[in-house]
Protein backbone atom coordinates (compact mmCIF):
# COMPACT_ATOMS: atom_id res chain seq x y z
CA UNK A 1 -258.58 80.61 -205.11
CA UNK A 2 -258.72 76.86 -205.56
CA UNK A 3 -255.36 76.53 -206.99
CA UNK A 4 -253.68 78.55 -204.09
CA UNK A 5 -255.93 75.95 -201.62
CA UNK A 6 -254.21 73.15 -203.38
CA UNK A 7 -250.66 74.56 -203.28
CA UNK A 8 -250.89 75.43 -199.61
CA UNK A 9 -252.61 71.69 -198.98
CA UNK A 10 -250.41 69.96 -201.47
CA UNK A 11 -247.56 69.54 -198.82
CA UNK A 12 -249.89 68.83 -195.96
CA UNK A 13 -250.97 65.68 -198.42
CA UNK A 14 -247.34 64.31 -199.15
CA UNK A 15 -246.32 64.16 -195.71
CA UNK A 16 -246.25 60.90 -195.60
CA UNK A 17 -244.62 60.04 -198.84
CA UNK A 18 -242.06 62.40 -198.14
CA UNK A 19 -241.15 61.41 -194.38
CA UNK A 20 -241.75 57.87 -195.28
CA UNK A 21 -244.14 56.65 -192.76
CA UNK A 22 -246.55 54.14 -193.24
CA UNK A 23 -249.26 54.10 -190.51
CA UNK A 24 -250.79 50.85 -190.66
CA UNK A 25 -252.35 48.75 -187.89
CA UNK A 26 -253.47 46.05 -189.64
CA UNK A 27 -250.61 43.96 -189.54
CA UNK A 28 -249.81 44.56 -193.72
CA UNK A 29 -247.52 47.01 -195.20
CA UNK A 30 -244.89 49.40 -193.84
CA UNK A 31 -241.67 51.43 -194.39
CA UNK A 32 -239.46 49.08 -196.17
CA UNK A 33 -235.81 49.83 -196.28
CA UNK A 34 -231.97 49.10 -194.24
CA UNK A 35 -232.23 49.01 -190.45
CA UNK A 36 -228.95 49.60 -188.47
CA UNK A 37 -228.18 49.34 -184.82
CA UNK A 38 -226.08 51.04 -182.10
CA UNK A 39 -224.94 50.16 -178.27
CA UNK A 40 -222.12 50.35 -176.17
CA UNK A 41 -220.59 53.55 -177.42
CA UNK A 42 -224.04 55.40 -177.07
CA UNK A 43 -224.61 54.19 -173.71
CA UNK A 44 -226.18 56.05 -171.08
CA UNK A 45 -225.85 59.25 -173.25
CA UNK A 46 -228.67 61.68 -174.21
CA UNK A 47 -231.14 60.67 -177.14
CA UNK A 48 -233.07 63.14 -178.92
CA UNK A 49 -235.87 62.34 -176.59
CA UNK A 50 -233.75 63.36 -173.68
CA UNK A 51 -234.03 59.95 -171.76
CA UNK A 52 -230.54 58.39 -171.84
CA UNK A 53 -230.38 55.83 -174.52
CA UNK A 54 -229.98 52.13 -172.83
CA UNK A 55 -228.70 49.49 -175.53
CA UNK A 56 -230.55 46.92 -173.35
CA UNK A 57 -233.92 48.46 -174.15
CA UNK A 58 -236.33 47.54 -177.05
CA UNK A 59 -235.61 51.15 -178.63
CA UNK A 60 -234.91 53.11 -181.98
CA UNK A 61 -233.99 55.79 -183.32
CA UNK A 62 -236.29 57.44 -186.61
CA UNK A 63 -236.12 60.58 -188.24
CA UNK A 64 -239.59 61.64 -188.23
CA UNK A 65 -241.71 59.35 -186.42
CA UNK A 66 -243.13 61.32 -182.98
CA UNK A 67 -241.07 60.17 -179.45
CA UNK A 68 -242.93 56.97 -177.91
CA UNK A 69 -244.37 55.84 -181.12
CA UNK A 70 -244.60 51.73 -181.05
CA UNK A 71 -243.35 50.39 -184.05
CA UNK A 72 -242.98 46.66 -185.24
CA UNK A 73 -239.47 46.07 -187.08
CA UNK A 74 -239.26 42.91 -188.73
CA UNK A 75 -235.87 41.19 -190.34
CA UNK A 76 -236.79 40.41 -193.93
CA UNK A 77 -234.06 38.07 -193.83
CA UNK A 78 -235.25 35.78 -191.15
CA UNK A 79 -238.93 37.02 -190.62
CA UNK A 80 -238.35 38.07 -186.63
CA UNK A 81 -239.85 40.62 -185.61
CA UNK A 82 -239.51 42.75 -182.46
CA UNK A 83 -241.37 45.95 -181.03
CA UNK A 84 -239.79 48.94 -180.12
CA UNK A 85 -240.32 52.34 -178.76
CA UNK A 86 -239.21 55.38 -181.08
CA UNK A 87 -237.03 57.64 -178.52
CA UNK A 88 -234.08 59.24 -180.86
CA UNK A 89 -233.58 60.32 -184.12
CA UNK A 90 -231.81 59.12 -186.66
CA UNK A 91 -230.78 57.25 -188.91
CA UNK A 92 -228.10 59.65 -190.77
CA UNK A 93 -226.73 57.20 -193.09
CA UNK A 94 -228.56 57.85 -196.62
CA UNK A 95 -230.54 55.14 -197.58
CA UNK A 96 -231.29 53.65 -193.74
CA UNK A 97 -234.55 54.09 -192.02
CA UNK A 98 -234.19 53.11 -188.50
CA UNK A 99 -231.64 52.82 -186.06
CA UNK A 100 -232.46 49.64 -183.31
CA UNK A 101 -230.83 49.78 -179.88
CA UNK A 102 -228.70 46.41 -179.53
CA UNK A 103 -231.61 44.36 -177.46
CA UNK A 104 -233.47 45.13 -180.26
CA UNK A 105 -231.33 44.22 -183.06
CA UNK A 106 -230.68 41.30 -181.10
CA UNK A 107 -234.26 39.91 -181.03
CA UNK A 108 -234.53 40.01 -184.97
CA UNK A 109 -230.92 38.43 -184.94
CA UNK A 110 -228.87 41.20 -187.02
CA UNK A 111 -226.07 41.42 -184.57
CA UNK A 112 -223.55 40.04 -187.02
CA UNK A 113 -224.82 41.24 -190.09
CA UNK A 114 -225.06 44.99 -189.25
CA UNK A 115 -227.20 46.34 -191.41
CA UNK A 116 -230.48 44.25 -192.90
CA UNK A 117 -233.44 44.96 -194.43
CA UNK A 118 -236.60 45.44 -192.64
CA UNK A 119 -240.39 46.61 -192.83
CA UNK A 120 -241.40 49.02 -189.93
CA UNK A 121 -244.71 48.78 -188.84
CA UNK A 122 -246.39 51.73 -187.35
CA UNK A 123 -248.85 50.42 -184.14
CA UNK A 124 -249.73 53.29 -182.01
């Protein structure tokens, strides 16, 4: 009976190695990986959340992480940081783990480059 316990637990206990998130509120460690952004062509259509996605809002899309979830994403490149709300999903490019609406992406200063790598930073 133990060993069925543990089976039925085990994926209950990865979670959060599987999905990725960190939740840390102490300012150290995160989800490290490639951020990307999106704006004008996603305007004013429907995100996951169903609130229509504004590229002028401090927003993002991740694949797991619940709707309204506050997350810090900070450019490893240049240390900025901005906070965003979690209101799509996404990320479906292998290998990226969050999607920033173009205010955000411009706050950290990745406009130009695209695509940069990041630590996200669960806060509430």
């Amino acid at each position: 009976m133990k060993r069925r316990a543990f089976y039925l637990l085990a994926p209950l206990l990865l979670l959060p190695l599987l999905t990725g998130c960190l939740r840390n509120n102490n300012g150290g460690g995160g989800q490290t990986g490639l951020a990307s952004w999106y704006g004008s062509e996603f305007q004013g259509r429907p995100t996951a959340s169903g609130e229509p996605f504004d590229m002028h809002a401090k927003t993002a899309a991740h694949r797991s992480l619940p709707f309204g979830t506050r997350v810090r994403v900070t450019n490893l490149t240049n240390g900025r940081s901005v906070v965003v709300r979690i209101n799509d999903r996404g990320p479906w490019v292998e290998g990226r783990i969050i999607d920033l609406s173009y205010a955000a992406a411009r706050a950290i200063g990745m406009i130009d480059a695209g695509v940069v790598r990041v630590e996200v930073t669960v806060l509430d």
